[in-house]
Protein backbone atom coordinates (compact mmCIF):
# COMPACT_ATOMS: atom_id res chain seq x y z
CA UNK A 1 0.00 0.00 0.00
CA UNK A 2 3.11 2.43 0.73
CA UNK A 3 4.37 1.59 -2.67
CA UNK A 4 1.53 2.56 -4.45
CA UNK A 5 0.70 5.44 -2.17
CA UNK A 6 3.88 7.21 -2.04
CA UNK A 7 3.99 7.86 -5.96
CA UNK A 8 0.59 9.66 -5.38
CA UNK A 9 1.67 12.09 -2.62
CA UNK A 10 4.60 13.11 -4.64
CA UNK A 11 2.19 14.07 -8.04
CA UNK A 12 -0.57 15.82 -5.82
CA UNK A 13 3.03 18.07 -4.37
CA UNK A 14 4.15 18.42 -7.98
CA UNK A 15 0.80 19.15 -9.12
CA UNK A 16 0.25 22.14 -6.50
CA UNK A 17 3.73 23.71 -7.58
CA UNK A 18 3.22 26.60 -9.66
CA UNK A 19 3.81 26.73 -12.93
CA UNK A 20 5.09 29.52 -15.22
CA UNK A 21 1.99 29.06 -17.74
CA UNK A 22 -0.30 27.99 -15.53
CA UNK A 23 -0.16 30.65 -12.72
CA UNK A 24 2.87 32.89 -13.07
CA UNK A 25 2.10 34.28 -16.78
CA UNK A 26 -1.30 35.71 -16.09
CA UNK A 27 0.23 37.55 -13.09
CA UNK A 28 3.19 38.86 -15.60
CA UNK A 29 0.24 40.11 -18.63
CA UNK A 30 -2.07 41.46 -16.02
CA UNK A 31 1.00 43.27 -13.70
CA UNK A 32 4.26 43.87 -15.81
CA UNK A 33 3.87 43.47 -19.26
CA UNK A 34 3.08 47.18 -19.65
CA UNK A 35 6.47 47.74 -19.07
CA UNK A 36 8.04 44.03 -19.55
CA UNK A 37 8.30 43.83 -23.16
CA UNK A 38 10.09 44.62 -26.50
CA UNK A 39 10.28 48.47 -27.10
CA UNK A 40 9.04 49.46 -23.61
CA UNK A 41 10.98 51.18 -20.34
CA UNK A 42 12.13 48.26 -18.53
CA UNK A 43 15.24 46.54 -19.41
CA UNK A 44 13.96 42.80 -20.03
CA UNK A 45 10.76 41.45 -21.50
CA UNK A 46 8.82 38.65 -19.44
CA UNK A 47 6.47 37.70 -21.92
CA UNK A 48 7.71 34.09 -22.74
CA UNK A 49 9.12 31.37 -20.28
CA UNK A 50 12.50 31.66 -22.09
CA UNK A 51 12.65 35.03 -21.35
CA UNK A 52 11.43 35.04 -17.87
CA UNK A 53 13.30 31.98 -16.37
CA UNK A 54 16.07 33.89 -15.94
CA UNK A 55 14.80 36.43 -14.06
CA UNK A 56 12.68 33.93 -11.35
CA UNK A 57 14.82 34.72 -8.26
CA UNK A 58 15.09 38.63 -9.09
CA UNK A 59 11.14 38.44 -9.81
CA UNK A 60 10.51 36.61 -6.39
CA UNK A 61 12.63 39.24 -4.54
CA UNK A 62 11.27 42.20 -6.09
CA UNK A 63 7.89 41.26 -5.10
CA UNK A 64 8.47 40.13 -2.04
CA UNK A 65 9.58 43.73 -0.98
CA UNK A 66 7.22 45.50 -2.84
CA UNK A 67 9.66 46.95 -5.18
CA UNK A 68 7.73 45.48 -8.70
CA UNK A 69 5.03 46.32 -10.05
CA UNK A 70 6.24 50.29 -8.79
CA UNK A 71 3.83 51.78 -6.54
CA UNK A 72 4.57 54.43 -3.62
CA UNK A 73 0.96 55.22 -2.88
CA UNK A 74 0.00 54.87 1.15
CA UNK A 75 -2.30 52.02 0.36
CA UNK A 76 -4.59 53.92 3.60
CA UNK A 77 -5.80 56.65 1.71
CA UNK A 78 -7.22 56.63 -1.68
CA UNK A 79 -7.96 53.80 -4.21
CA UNK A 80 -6.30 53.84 -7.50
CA UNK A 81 -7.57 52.47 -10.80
CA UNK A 82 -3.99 52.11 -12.02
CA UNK A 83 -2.63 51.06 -9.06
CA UNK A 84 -0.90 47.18 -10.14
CA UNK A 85 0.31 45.96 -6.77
CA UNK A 86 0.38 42.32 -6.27
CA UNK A 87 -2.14 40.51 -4.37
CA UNK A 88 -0.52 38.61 -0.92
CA UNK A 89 -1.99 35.73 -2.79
CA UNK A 90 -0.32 36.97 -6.29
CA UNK A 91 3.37 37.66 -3.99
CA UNK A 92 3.16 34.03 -2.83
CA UNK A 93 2.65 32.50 -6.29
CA UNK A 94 5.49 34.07 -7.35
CA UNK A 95 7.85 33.22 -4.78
CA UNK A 96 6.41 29.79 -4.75
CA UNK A 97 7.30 29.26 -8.44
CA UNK A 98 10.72 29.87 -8.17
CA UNK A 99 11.83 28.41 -4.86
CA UNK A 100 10.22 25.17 -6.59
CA UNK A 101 12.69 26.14 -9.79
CA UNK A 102 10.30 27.94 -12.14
CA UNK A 103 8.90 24.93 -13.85
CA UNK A 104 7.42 25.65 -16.94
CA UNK A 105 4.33 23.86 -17.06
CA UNK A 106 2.16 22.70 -20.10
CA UNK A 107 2.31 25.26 -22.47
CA UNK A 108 -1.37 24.29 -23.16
CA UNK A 109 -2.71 25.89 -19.81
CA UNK A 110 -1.33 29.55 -20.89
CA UNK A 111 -3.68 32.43 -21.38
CA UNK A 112 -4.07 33.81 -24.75
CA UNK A 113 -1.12 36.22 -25.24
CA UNK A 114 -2.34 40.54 -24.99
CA UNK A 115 -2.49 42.24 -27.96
CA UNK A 116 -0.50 45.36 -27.90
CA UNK A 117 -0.43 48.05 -30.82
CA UNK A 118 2.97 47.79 -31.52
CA UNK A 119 5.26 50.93 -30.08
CA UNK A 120 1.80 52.21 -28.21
CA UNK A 121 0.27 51.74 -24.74
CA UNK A 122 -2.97 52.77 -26.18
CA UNK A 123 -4.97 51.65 -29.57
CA UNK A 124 -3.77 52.86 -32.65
CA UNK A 125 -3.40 56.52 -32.95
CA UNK A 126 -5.10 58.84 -34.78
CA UNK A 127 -2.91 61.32 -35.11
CA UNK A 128 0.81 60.95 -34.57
CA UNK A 129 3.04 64.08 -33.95
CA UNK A 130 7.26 63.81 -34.29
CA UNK A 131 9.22 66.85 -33.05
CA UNK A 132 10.81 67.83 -36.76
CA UNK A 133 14.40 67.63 -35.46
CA UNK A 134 16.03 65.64 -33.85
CA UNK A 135 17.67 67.27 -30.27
CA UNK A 136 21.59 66.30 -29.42
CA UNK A 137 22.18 65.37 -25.96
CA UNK A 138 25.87 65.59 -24.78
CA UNK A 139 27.57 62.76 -22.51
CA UNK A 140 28.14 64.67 -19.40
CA UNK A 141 27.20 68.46 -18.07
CA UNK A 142 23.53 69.82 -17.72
CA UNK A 143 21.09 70.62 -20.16
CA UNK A 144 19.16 73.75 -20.45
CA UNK A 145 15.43 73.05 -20.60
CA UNK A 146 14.69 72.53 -24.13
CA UNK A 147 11.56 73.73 -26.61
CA UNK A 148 10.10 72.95 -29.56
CA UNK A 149 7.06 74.33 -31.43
CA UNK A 150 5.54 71.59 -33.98
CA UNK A 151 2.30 72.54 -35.77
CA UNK A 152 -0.30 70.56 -35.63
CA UNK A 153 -1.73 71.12 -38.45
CA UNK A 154 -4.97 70.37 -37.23
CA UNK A 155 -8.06 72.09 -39.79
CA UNK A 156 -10.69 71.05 -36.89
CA UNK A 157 -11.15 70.97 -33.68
CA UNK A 158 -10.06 67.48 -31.87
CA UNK A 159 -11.00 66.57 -28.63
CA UNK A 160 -8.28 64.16 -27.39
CA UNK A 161 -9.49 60.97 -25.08
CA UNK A 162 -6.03 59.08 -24.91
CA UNK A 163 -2.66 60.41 -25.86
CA UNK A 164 1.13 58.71 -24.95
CA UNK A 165 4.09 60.35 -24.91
CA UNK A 166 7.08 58.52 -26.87
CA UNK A 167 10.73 60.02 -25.64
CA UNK A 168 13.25 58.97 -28.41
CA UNK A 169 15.88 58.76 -25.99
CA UNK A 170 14.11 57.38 -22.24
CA UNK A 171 17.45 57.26 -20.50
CA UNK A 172 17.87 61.36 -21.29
CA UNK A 173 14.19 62.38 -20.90
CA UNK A 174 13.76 63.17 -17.11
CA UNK A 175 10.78 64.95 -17.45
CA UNK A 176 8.46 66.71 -20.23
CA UNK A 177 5.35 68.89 -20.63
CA UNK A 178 3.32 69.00 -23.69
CA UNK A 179 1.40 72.34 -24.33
CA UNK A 180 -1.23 73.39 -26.09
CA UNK A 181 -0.85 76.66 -27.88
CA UNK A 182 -3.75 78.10 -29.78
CA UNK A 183 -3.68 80.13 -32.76
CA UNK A 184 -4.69 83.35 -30.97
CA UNK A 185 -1.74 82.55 -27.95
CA UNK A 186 0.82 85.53 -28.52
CA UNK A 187 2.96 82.91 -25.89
CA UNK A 188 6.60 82.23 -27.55
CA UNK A 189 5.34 83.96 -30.82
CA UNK A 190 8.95 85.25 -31.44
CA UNK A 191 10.19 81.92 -30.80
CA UNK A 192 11.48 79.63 -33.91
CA UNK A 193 8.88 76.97 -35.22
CA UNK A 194 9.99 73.20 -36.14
CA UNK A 195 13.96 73.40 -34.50
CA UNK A 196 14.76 73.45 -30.68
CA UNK A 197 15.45 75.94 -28.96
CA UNK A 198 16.50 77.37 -25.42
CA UNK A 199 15.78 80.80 -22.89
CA UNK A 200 19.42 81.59 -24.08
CA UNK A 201 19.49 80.99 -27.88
CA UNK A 202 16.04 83.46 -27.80
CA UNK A 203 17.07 86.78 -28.62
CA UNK A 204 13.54 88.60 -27.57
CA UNK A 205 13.05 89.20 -23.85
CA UNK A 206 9.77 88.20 -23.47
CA UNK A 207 9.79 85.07 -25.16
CA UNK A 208 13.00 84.05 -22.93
CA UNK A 209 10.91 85.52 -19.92
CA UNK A 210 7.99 83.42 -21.03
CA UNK A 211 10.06 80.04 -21.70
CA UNK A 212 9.17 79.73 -17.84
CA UNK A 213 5.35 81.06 -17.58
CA UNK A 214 2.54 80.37 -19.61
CA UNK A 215 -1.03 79.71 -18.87
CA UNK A 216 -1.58 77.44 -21.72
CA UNK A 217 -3.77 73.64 -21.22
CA UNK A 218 -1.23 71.36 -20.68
CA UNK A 219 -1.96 68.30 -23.22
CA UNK A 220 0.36 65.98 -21.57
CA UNK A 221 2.65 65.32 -18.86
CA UNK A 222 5.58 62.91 -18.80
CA UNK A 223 7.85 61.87 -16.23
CA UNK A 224 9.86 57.92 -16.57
CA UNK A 225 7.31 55.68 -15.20
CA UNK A 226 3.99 57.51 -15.72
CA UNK A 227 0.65 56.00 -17.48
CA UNK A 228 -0.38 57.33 -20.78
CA UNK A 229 -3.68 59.67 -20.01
CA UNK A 230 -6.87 57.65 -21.01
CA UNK A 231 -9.80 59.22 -20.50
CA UNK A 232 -13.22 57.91 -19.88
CA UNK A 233 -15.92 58.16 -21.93
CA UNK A 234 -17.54 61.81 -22.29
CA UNK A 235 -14.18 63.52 -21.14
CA UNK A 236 -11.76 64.54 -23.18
CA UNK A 237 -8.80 67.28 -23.62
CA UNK A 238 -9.35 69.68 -26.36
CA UNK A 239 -7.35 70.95 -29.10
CA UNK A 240 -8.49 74.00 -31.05
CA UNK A 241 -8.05 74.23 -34.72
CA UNK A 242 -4.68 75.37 -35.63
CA UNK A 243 -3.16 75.00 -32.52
CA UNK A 244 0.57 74.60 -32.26
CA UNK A 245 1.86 71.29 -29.53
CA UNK A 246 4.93 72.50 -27.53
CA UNK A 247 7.26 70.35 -26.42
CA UNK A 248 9.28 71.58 -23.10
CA UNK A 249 11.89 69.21 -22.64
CA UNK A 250 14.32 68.41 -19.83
CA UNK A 251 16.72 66.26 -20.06
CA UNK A 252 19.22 64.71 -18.11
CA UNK A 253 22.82 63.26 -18.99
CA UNK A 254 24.66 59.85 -18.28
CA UNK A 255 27.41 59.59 -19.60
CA UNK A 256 26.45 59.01 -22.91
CA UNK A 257 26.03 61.14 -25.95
CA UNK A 258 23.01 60.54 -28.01
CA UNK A 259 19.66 62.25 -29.19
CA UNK A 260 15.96 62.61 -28.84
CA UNK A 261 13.44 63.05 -31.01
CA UNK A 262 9.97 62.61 -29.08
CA UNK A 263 6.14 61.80 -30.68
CA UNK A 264 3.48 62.36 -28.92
CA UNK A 265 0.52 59.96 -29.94
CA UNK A 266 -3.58 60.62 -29.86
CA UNK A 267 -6.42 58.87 -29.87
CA UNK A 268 -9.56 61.56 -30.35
CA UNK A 269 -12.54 60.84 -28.96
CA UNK A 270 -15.64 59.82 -30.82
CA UNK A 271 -18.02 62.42 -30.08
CA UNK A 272 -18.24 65.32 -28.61
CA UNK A 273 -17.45 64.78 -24.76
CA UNK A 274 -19.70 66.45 -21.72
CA UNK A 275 -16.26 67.00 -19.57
CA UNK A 276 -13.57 68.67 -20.67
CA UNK A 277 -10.15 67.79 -18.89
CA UNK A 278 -7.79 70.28 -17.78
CA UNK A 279 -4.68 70.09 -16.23
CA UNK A 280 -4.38 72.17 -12.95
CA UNK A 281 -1.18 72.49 -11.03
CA UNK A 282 -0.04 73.44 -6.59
CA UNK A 283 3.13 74.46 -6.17
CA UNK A 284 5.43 76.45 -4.50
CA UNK A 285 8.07 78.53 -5.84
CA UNK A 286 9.23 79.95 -2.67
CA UNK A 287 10.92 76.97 -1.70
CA UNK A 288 14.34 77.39 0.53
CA UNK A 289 15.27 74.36 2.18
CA UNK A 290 18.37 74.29 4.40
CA UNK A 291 21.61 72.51 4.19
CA UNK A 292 21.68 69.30 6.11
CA UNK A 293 17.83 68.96 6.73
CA UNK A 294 16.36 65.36 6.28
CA UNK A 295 12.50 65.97 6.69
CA UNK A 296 12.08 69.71 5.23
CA UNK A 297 8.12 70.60 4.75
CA UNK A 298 6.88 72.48 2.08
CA UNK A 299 3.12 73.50 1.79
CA UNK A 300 1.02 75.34 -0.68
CA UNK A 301 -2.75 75.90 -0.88
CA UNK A 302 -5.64 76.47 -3.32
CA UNK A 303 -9.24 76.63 -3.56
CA UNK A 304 -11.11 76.15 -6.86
CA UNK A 305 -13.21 78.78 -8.26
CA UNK A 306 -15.89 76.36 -9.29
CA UNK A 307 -17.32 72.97 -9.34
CA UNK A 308 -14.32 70.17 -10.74
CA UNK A 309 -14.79 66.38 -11.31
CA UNK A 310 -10.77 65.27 -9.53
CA UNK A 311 -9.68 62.25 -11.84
CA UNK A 312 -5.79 62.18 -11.02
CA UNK A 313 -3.10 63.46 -9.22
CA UNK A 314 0.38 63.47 -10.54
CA UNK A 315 3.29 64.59 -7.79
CA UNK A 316 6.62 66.04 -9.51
CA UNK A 317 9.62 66.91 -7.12
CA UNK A 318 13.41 66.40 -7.92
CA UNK A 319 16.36 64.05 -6.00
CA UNK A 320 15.83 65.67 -2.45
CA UNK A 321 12.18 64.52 -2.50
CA UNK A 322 10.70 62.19 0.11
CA UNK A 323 7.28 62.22 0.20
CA UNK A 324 4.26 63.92 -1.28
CA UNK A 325 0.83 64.81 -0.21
CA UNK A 326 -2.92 66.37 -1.13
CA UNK A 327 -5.74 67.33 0.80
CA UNK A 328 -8.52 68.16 1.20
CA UNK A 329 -9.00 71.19 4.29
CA UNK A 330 -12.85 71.33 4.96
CA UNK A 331 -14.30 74.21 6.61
CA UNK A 332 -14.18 72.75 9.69
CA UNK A 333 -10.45 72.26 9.78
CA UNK A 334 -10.39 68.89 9.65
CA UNK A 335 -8.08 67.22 6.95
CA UNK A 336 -9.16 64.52 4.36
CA UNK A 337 -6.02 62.42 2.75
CA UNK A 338 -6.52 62.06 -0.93
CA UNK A 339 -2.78 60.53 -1.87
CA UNK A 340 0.06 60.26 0.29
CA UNK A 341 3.12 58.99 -1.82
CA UNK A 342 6.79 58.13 -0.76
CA UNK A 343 8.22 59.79 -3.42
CA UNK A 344 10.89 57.52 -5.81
CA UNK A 345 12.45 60.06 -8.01
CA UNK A 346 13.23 57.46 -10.72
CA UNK A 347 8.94 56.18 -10.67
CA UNK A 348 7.35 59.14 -10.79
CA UNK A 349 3.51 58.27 -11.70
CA UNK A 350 0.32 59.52 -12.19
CA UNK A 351 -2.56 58.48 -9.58
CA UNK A 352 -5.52 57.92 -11.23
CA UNK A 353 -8.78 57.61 -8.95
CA UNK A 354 -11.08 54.42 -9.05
CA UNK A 355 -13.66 56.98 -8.41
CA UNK A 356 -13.84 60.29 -10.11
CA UNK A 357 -14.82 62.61 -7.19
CA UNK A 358 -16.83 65.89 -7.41
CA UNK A 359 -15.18 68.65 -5.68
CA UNK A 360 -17.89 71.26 -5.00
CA UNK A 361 -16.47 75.15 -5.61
CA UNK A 362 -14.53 76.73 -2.75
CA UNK A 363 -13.42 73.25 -2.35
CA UNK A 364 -9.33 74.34 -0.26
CA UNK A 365 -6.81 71.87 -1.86
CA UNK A 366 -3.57 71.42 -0.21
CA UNK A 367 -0.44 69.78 -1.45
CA UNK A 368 2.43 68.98 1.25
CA UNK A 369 6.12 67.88 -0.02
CA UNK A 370 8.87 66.77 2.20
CA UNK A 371 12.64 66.22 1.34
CA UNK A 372 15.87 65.28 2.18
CA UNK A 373 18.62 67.27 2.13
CA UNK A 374 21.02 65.44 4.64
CA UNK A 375 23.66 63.02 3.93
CA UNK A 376 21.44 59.79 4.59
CA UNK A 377 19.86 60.02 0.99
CA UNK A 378 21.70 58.62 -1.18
CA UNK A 379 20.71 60.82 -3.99
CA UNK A 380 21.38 64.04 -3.20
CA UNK A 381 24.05 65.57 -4.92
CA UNK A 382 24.93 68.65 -2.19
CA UNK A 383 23.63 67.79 1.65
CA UNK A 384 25.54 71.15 2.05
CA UNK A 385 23.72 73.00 -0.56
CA UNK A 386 20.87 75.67 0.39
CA UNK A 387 18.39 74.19 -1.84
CA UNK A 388 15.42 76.77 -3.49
CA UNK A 389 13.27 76.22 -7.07
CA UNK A 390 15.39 75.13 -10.60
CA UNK A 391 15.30 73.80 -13.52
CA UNK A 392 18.18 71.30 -12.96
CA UNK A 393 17.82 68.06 -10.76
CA UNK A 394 20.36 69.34 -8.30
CA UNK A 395 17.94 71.99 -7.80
CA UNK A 396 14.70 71.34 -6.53
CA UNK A 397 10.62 72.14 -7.79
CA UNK A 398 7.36 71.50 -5.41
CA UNK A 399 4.48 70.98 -7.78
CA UNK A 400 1.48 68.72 -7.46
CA UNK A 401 -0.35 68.64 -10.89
CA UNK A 402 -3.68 67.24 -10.56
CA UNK A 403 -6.29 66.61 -13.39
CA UNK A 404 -9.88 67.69 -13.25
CA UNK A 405 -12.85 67.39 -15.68
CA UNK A 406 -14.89 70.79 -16.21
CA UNK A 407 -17.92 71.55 -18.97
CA UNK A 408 -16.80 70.96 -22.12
CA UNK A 409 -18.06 74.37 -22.86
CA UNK A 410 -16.28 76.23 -20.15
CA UNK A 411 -12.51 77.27 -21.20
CA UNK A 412 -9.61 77.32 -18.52
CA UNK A 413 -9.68 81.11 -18.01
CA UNK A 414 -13.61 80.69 -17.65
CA UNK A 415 -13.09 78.29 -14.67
CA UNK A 416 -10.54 80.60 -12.84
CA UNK A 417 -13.10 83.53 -13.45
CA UNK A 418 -15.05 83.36 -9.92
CA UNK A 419 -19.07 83.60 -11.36
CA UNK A 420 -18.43 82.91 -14.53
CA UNK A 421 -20.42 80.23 -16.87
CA UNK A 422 -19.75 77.92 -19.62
CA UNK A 423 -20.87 79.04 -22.80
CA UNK A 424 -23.65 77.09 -23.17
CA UNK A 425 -25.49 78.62 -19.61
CA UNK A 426 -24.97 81.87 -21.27
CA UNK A 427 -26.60 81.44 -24.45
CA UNK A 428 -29.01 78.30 -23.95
């Protein structure tokens, strides 16, 4: 009876091992493959076991401390629609599978494979737009925030429901803003069209003044590790007719020369949408923050002029910061948490809510950002540097852009106009 027993035990054991195809692949297409394959950020696909095996003990320990999938949210306050942590269940599987060796499996028990649009996070664009020319990065030094005006030729108006930003060169790109610029903007009208530029190559005052001010929509931002923006249905960003995109570039170095040439791609929405989106920013020029301090507190404060659907938030600070907050301050004084974030300077990501929440007007924001100047962070390139705003990543920047949906007919100097209405409430 042992005899036959024995052989039995040791199948149901093998049989409860994971398996790569049966258990450990969905994980991988439902958690990393955003990132985790050909032509995307990370360094190594993990869409097939070959690939994959390799990688089983560096999987199991990156999930195990909660460094993979990123994600520096304080799971106590808020709920995220993008947020891809791993279940406990999803963490054990995981581990499981390769203290047991990473078996394979039968191939026969894998999911069907995601379809991807190849070189896109979102479906087939509509409209692709290239910067014209190409920008050189140099190996070492710092580079001077860099510009470039590209038409987009558009004879309509498009209201844009997805768009993904595309760096040419990731490793350079630490950061970017797309901008809209309508036809009627006199913002960097001096400025060259189609080539890059910088404040210092500008020869007219104002437009090197205005290099660092506008009030133009923001169409996109980018940072290395951030979600392209997809709307939902009935919201979308707009686009007037004729409208120049502008792409403000920063870029780091590492000691490599290359170049960049970024595309921005868009997906317009199929009807006219209710909401439009608008990107709002907090932050806090006025930043000093002392030599040596580990756990410096920066604050600034806002209350919206009228009502606001919240959809994301999207934190930005440089290598000193630590963490990241917003608020909500109700009129009683007490404080409601919308996103606390331990800030990682090489993941910065958007927040997007499970819940689109309606902020009623007079609603007081508040965005809090701490940071660490001392010696104990490894990233900071001067503990014994007075730190205030910059362009430059050994400087520092405070600002907490958060997207909101507003009528489509109301404009983004109409919501900042306290009493004013959307075009439609005016003329019914």
């Amino acid at each position: 009876m042992f005899v036959l027993r024995a052989p039995e035990t040791r199948h149901t054991e093998k049989a409860s091992q994971p398996t790569f195809y049966n258990d450990v692949l969905p994980i991988l297409q439902n958690h990393c493959q955003d990132c985790h394959r050909l032509g995307e950020v990370a360094p190594m696909p993990l869409v097939t076991y070959e690939q994959t095996r390799p990688w089983a003990n560096a999987m199991a320990h990156a999930v195990e401390m909660k460094m993979m999938p990123p994600w520096f949210a304080d799971p106590r306050h808020g709920h995220f629609a993008n947020d891809p942590s791993l279940s406990e269940a999803e963490i054990a599987t995981v581990t499981s599978w390769a203290k047991a060796g990473a078996p394979s499996g039968d191939s026969h028990d894998a999911p069907p494979a995601r379809k991807w649009t190849e070189g896109w996070n979102i479906p087939k664009p509509d409209q692709v737009i290239t910067m014209p020319k190409a920008v050189p990065l140099p190996a070492h030094g710092e580079v001077e925030y860099t510009y470039e005006i590209v038409p987009t030729q558009f004879a309509q108006d498009r209201w844009v429901q997805m768009s993904e930003f595309r760096p040419g060169s990731p490793a350079h790109v630490h950061h970017a803003v797309v901008y809209i610029r309508p036809p009627h903007s006199e913002w960097l009208r001096h400025a060259p069209v189609g080539v890059p530029f910088t404040a210092s190559t500008l020869t007219d005052r104002l437009d090197q003044r205005q290099t660092h001010e506008t009030t133009s929509d923001l169409l996109l931002v980018y940072a290395p590790g951030s979600s392209p923006d997809q709307w939902p249905d009935g919201m979308a960003k707009f686009v007037p007719a004729g409208s120049d995109l502008v792409f403000q570039m920063h870029y780091t170095t590492n000691g490599t020369a290359d170049e960049d040439r970024t595309s921005i791609g868009m997906v317009f929405a199929k009807r006219p949408p209710k909401q439009r989106v608008v990107t709002l920013q907090l932050n806090n020029h006025a930043l000093i923050i002392p030599p040596g301090a580990d756990n410096f507190r920066v604050e600034v404060q806002g209350t919206l002029p009228h009502d606001a659907t919240l959809l994301s938030l999207f934190p930005h600070m440089h290598l000193r910061g630590k963490r990241f907050e917003y608020d909500i301050v109700h009129d009683d004084g007490s404080v409601e948490v919308l996103l606390r974030v331990n800030y990682h300077f090489h993941w910065q990501l958007s927040y997007r809510l499970a819940e689109p929440r309606l902020l009623k007007a007079e609603t007081k924001l508040r965005a809090i950002a701490w940071y660490d100047n001392s010696k104990n962070n490894p990233h900071n390139p001067d503990p014994g540097k007075t730190v205030t705003w910059g362009d430059q990543t050994s400087d520092e920047m405070m600002v907490g852009f958060f997207d909101v949906g507003i009528p489509a007919e109301m404009d983004k100097w109409q919501f900042f106009e306290r009493g004013a209405m959307p075009a439609s409430a005016k003329h019914p």
